[in-house]
N, C-alpha and C. Protein backbone atom coordinates (compact mmCIF):
# COMPACT_ATOMS: atom_id res chain seq x y z
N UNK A 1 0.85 -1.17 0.00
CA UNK A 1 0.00 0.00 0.00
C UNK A 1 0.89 1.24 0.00
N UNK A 2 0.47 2.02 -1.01
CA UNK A 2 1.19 3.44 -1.02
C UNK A 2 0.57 4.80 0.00
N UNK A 3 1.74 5.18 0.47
CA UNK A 3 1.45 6.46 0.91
C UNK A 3 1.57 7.75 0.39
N UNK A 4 1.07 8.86 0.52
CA UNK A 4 1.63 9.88 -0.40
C UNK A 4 1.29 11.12 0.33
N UNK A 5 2.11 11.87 0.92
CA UNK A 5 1.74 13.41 1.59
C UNK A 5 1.48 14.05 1.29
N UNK A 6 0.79 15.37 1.22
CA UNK A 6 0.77 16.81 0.44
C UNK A 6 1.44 17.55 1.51
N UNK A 7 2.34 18.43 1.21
CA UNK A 7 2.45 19.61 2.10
C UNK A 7 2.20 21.03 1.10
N UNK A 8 1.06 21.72 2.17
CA UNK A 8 0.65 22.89 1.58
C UNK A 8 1.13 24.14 2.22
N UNK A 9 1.50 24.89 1.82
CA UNK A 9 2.09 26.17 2.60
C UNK A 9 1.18 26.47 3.12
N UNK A 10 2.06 26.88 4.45
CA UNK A 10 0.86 28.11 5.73
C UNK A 10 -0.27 26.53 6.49
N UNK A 11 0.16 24.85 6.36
CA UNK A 11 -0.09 24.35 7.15
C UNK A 11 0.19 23.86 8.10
N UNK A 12 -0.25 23.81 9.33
CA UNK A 12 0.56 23.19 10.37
C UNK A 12 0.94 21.70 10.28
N UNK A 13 0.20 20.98 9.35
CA UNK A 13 0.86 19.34 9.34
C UNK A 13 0.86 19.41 7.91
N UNK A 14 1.73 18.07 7.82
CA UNK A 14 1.20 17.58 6.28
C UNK A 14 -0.06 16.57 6.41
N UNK A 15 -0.76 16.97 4.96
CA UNK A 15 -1.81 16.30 4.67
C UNK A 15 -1.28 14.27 4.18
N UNK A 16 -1.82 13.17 4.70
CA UNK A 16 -1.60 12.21 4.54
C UNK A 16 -2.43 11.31 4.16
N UNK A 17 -2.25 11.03 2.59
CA UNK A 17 -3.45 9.52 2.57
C UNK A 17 -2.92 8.17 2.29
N UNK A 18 -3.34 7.47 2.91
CA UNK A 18 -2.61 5.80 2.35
C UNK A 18 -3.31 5.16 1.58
N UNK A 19 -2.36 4.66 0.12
CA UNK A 19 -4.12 3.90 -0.50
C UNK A 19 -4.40 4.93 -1.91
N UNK A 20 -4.87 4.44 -2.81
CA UNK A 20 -5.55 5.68 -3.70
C UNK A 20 -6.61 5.79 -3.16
N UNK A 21 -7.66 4.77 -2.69
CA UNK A 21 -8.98 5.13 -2.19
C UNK A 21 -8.82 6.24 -1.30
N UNK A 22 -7.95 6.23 -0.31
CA UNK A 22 -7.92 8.01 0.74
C UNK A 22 -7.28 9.07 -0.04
N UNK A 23 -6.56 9.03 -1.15
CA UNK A 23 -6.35 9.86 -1.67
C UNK A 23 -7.44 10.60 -2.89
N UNK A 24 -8.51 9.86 -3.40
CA UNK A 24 -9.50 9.80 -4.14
C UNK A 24 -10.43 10.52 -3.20
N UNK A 25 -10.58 10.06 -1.87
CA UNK A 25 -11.79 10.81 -0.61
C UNK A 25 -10.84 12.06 -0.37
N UNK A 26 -9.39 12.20 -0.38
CA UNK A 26 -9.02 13.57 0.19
C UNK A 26 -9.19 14.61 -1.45
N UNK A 27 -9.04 14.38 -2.58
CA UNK A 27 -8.87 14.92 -3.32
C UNK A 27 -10.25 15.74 -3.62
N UNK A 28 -11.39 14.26 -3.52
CA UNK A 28 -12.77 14.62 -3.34
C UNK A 28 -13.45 15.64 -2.89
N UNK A 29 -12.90 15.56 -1.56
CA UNK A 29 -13.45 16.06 -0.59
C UNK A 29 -13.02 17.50 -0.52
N UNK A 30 -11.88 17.76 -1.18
CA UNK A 30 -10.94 19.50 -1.56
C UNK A 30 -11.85 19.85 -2.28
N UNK A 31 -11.89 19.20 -3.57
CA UNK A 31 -13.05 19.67 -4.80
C UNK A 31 -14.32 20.04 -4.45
N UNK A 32 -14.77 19.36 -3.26
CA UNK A 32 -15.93 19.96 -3.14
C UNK A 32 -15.77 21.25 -2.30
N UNK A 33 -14.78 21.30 -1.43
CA UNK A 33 -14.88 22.11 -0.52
C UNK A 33 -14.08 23.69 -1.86
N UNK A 34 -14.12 23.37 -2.83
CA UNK A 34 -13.21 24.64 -3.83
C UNK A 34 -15.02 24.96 -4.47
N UNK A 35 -16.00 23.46 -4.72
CA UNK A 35 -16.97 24.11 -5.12
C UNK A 35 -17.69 25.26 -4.44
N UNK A 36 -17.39 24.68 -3.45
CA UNK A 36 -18.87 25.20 -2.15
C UNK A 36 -18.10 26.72 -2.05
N UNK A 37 -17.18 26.91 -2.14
CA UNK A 37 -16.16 27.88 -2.12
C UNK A 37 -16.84 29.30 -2.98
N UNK A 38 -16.83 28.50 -4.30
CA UNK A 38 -16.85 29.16 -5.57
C UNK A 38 -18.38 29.53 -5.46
N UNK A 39 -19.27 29.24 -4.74
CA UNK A 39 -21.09 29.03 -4.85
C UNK A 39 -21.59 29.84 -3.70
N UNK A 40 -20.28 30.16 -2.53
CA UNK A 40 -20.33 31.04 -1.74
C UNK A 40 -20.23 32.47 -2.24
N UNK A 41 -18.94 32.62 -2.73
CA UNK A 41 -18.47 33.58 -3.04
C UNK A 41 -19.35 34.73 -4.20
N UNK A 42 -20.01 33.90 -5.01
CA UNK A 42 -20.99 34.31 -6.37
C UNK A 42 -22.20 34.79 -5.25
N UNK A 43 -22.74 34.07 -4.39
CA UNK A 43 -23.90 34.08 -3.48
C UNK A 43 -23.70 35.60 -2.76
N UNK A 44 -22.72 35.15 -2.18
CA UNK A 44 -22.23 36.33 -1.01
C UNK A 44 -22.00 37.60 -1.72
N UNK A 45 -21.35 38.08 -2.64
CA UNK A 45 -20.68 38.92 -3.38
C UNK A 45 -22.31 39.48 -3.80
N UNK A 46 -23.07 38.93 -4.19
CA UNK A 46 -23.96 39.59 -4.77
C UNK A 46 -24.97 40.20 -3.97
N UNK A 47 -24.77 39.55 -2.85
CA UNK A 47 -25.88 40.04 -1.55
C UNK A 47 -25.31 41.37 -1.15
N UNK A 48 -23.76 41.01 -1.26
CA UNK A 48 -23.13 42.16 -0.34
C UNK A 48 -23.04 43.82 -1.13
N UNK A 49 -22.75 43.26 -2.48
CA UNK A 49 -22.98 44.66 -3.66
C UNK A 49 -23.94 45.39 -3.51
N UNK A 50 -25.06 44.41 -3.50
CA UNK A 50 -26.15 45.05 -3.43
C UNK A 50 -26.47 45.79 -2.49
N UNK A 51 -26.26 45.12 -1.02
CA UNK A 51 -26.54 46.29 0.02
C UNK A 51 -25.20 47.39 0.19
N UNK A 52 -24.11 47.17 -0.72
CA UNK A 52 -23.64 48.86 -0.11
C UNK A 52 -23.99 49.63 -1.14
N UNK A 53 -24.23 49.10 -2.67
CA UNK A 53 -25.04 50.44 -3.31
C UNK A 53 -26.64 50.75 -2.79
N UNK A 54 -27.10 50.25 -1.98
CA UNK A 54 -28.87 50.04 -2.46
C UNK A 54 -29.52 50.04 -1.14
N UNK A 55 -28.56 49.42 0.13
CA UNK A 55 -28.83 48.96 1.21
C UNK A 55 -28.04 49.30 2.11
N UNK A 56 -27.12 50.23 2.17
CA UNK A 56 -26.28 50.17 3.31
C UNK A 56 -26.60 50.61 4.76
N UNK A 57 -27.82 51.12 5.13
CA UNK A 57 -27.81 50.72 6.91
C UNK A 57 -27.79 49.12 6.92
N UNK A 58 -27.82 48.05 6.63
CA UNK A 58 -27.92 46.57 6.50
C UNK A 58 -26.29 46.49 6.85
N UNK A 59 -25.38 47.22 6.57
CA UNK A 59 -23.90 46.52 6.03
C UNK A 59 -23.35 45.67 7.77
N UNK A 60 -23.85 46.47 8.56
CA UNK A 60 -22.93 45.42 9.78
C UNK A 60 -23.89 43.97 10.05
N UNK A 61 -24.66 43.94 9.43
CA UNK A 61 -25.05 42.68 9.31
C UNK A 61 -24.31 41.47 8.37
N UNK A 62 -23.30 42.06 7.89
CA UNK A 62 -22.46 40.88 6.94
C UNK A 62 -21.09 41.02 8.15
N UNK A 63 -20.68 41.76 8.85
CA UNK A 63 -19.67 41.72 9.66
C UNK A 63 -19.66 40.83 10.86
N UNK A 64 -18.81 40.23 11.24
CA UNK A 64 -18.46 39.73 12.82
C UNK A 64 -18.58 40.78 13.39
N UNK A 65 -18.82 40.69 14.42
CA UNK A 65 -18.80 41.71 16.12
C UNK A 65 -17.25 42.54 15.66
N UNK A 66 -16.20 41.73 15.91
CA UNK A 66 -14.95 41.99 16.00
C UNK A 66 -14.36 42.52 14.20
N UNK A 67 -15.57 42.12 12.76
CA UNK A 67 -15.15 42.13 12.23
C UNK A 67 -13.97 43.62 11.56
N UNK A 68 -12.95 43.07 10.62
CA UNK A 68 -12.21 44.62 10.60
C UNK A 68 -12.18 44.73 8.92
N UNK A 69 -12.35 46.32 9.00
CA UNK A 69 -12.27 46.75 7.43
C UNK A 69 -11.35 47.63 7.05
N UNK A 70 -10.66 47.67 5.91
CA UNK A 70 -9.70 48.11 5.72
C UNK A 70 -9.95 48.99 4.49
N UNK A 71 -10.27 50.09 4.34
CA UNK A 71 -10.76 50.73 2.91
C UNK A 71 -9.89 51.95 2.82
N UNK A 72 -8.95 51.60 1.38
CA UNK A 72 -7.61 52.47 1.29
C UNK A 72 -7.01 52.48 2.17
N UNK A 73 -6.75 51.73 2.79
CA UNK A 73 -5.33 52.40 4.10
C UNK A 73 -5.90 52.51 5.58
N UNK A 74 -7.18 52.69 5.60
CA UNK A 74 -8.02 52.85 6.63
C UNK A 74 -8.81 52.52 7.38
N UNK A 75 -8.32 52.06 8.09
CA UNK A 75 -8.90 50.89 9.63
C UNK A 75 -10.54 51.11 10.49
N UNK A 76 -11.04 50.24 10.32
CA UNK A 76 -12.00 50.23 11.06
C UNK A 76 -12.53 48.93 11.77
N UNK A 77 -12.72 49.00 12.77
CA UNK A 77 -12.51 47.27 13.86
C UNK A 77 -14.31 47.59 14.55
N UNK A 78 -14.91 46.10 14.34
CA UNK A 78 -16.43 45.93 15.08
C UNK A 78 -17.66 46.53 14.15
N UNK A 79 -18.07 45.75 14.12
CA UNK A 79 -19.47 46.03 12.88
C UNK A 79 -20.01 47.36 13.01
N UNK A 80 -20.08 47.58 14.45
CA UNK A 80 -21.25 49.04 14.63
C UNK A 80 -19.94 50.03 13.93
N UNK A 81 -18.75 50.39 13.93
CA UNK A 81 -17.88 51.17 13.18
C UNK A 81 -18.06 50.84 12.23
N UNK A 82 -18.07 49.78 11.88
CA UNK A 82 -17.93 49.23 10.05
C UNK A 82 -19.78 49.94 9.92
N UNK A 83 -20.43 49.69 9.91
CA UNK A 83 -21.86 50.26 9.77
C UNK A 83 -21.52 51.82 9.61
N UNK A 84 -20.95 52.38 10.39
CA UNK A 84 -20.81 53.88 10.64
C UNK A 84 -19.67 54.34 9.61
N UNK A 85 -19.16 53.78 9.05
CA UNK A 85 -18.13 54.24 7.97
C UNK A 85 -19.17 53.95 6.77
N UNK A 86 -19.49 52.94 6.52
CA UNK A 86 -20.49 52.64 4.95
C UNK A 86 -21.57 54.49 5.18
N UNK A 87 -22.17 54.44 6.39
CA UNK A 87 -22.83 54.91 6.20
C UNK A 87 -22.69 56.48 5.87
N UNK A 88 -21.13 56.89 5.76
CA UNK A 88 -20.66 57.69 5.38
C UNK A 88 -19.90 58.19 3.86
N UNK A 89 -19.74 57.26 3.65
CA UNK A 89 -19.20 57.16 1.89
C UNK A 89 -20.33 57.61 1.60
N UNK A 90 -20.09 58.22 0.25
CA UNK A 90 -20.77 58.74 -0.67
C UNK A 90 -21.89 57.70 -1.81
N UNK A 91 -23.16 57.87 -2.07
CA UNK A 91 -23.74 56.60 -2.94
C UNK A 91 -23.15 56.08 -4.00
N UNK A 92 -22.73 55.21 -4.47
CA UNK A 92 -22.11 54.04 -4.98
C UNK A 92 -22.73 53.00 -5.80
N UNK A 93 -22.05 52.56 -6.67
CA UNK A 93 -22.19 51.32 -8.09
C UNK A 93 -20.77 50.87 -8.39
N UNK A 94 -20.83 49.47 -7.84
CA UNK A 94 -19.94 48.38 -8.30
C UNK A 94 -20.53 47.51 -9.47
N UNK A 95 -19.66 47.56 -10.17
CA UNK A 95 -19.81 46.90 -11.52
C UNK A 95 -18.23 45.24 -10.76
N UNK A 96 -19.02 44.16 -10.89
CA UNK A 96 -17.98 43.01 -10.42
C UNK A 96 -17.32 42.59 -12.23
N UNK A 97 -15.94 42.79 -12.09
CA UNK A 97 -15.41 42.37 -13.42
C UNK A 97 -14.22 40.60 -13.33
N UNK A 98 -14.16 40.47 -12.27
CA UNK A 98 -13.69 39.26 -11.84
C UNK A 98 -14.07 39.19 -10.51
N UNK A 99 -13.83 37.36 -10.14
CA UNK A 99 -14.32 37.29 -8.88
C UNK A 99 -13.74 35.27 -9.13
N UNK A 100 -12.75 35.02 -7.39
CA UNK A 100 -11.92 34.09 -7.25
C UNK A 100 -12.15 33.80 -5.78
N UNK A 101 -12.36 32.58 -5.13
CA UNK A 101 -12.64 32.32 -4.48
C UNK A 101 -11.35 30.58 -3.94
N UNK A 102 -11.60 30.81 -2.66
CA UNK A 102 -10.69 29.19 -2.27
C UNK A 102 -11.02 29.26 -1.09
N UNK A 103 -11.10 28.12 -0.35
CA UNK A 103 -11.69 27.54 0.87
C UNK A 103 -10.07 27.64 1.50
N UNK A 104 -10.32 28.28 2.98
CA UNK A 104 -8.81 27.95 3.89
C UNK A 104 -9.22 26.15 4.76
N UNK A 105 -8.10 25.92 4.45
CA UNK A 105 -7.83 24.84 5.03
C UNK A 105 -8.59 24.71 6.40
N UNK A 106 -8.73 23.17 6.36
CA UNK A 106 -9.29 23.33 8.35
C UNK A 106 -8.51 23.13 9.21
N UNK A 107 -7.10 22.78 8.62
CA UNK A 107 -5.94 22.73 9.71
C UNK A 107 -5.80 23.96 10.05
N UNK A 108 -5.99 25.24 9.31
CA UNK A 108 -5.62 25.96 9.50
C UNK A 108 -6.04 26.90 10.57
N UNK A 109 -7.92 26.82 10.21
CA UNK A 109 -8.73 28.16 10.80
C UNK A 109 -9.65 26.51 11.58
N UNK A 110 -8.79 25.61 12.41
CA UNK A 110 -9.58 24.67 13.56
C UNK A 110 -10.81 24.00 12.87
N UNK A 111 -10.88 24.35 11.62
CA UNK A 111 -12.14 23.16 11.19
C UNK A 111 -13.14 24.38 10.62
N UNK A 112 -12.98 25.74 11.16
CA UNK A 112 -14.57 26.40 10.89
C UNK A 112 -14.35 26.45 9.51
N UNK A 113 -15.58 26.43 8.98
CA UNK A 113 -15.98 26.57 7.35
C UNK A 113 -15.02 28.25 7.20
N UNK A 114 -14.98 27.96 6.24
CA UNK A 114 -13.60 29.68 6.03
C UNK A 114 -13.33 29.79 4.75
N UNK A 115 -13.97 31.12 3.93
CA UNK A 115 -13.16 31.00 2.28
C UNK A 115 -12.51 32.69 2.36
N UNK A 116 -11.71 32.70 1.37
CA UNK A 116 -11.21 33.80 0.68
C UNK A 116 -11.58 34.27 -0.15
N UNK A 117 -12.14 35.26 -0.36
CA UNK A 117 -12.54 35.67 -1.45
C UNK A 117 -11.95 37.19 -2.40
N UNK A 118 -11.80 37.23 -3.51
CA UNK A 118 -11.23 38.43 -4.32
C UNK A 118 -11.85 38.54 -5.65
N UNK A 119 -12.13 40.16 -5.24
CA UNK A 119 -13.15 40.48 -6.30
C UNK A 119 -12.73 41.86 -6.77
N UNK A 120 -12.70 42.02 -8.11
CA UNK A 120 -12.02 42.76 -8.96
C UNK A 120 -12.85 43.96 -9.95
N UNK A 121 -12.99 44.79 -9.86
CA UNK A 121 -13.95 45.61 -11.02
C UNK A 121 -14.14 46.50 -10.69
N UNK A 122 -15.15 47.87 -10.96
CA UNK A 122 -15.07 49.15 -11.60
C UNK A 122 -16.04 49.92 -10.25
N UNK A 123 -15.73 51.22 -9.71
CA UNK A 123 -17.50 51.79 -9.02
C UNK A 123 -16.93 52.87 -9.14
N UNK A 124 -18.57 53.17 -8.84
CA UNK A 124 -18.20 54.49 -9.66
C UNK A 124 -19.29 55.74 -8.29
N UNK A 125 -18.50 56.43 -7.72
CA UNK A 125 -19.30 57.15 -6.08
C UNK A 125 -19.60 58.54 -6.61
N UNK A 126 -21.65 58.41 -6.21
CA UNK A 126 -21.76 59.49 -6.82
C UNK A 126 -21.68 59.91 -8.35
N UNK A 127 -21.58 60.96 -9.07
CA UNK A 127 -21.63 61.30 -10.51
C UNK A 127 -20.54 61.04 -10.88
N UNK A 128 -19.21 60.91 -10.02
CA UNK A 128 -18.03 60.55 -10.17
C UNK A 128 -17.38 59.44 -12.16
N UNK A 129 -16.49 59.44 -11.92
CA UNK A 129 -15.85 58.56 -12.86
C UNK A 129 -15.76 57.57 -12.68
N UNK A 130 -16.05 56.06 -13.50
CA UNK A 130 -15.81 54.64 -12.60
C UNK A 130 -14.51 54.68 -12.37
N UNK A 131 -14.12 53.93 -11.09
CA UNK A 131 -12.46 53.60 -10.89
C UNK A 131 -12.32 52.00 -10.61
N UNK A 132 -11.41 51.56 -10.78
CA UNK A 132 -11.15 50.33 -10.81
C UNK A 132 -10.69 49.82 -9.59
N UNK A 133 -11.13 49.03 -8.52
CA UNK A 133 -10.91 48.28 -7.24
C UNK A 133 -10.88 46.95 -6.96
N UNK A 134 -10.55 46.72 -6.05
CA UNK A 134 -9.43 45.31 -5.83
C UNK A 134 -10.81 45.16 -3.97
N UNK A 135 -10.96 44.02 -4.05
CA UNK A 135 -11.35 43.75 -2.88
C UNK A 135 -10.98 42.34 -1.88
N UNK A 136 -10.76 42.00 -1.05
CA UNK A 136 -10.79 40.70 -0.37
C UNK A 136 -11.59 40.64 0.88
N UNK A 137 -12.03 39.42 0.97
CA UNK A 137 -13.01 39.64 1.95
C UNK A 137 -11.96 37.86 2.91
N UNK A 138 -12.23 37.94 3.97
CA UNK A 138 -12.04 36.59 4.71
C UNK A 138 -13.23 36.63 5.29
N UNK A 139 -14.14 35.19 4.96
CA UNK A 139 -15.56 35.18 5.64
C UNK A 139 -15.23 33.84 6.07
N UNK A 140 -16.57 33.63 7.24
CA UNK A 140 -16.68 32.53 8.04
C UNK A 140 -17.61 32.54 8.02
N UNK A 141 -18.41 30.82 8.46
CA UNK A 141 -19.40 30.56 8.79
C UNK A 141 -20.21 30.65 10.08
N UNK A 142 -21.25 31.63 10.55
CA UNK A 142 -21.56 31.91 11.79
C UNK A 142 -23.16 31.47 11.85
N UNK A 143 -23.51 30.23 12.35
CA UNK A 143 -24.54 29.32 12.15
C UNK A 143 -24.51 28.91 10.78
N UNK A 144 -25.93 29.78 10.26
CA UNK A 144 -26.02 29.69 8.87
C UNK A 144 -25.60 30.72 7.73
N UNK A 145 -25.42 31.57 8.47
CA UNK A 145 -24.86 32.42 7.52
C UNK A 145 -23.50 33.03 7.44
N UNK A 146 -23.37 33.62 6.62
CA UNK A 146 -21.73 33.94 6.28
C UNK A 146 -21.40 35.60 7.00
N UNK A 147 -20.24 35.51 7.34
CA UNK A 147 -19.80 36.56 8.32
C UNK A 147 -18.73 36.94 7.58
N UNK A 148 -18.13 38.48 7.34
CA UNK A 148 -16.87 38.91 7.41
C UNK A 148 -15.96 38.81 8.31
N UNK A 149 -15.02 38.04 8.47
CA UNK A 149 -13.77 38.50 9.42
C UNK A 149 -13.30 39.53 9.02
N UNK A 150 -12.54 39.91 7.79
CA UNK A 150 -11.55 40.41 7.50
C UNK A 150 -11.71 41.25 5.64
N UNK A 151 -12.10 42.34 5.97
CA UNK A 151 -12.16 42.76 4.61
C UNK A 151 -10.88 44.21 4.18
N UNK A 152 -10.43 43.87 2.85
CA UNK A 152 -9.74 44.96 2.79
C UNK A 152 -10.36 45.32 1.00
N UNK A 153 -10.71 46.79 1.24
CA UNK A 153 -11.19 46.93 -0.03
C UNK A 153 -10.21 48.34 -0.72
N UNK A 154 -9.92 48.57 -1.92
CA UNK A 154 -8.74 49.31 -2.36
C UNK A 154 -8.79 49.92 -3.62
N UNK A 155 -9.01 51.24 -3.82
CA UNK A 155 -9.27 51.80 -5.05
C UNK A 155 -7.83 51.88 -5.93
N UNK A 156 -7.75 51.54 -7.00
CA UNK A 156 -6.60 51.08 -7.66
C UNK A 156 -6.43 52.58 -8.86
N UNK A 157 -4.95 52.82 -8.74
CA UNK A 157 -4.82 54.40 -9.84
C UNK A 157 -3.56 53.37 -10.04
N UNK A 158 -3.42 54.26 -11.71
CA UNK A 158 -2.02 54.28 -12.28
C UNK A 158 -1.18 54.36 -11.79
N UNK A 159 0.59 53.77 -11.74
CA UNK A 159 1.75 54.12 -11.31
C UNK A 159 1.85 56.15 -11.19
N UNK A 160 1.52 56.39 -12.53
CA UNK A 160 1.28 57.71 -13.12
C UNK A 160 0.56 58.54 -11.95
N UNK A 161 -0.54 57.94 -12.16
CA UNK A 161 -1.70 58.92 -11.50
C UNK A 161 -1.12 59.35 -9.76
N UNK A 162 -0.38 58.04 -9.28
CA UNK A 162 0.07 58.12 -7.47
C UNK A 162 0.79 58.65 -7.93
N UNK A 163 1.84 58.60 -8.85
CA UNK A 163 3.50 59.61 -8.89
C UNK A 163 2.46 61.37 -8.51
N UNK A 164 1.43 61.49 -9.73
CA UNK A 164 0.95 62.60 -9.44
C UNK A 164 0.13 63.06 -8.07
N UNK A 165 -0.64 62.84 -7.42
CA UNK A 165 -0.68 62.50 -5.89
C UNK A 165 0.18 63.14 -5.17
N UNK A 166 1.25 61.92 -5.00
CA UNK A 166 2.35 62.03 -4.41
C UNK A 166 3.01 63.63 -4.60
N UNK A 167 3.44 64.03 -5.44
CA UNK A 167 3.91 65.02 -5.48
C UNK A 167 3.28 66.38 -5.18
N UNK A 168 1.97 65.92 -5.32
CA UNK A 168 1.34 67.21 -4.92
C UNK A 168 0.96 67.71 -3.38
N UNK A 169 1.52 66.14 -2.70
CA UNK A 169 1.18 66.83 -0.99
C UNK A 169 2.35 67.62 -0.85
């Protein structure tokens, strides 16, 4: 009988199956957990768009208690803050132009259900110009529904455009 390890970066053990049959149930069992991943992320993403253009007194309802947001550079820790910052931005339209998703390991985050998610595309605040943004979210499962741990969201300019910025403070 063959054995065969995986070691995956950022785990605390290596993964071990003996057998193709445990390697067939571990391989399985990834795939599904990359589907459920991918079915989250489409689910979630669309709930969540929607309420910060359309809905945002709702937004600390996608956060943990503790959850933290990071928008441009700028920290905000515990839903009722995270609520109180949305509710300050200016009205808003995200257009989603990509969107990538992967399940964290359960060695990693003790077993709880846990994906990553990154989502890529255009909004545009107010009459404004669309700009192009970068988002990640780390969500967890809290009963039945999905929670933010960890979001960092990031309006993206040209090398060009920051050189110009930059020079002007």
């Amino acid at each position: 009988m063959s054995s065969l390890e995986i070691l995956v970066p950022g785990a605390k053990q290596k993964l071990t199956a003996s057998g193709t049959s445990n390697l067939f149930t571990l391989l399985k069992d990834l795939k599904a957990k990359v589907d459920q991943a991918c079915r989250t992320a489409e689910e979630f993403t669309k709930l969540y768009y929607e309420s910060v253009d359309r809905k945002r007194h709702l937004m600390s309802r996608y956060y943990l208690d503790t959850g933290v947001l990071v928008w441009n550079g700028n920290g905000t820790i515990g839903k009722e803050m995270i609520q109180k910052f949305f509710e300050e931005l200016p009205s808003s339209e995200h257009v989603i132009g990509s969107l990538d998703s992967q399940p964290v390991l359960d060695s990693i985050v003790s077993s709880q259900l846990t994906c990553v998610i990154q989502v890529s595309g255009f909004v545009r605040f107010q009459d404004n110009v669309s700009k192009p943004f970068q988002q990640s979210f780390m969500i967890t499962a809290e009963g039945d529904k999905w929670k933010i741990a960890c979001d960092n969201f990031r309006l993206q300019e040209s090398v060009e455009e920051s050189k110009k910025h930059s020079s002007e403070v």
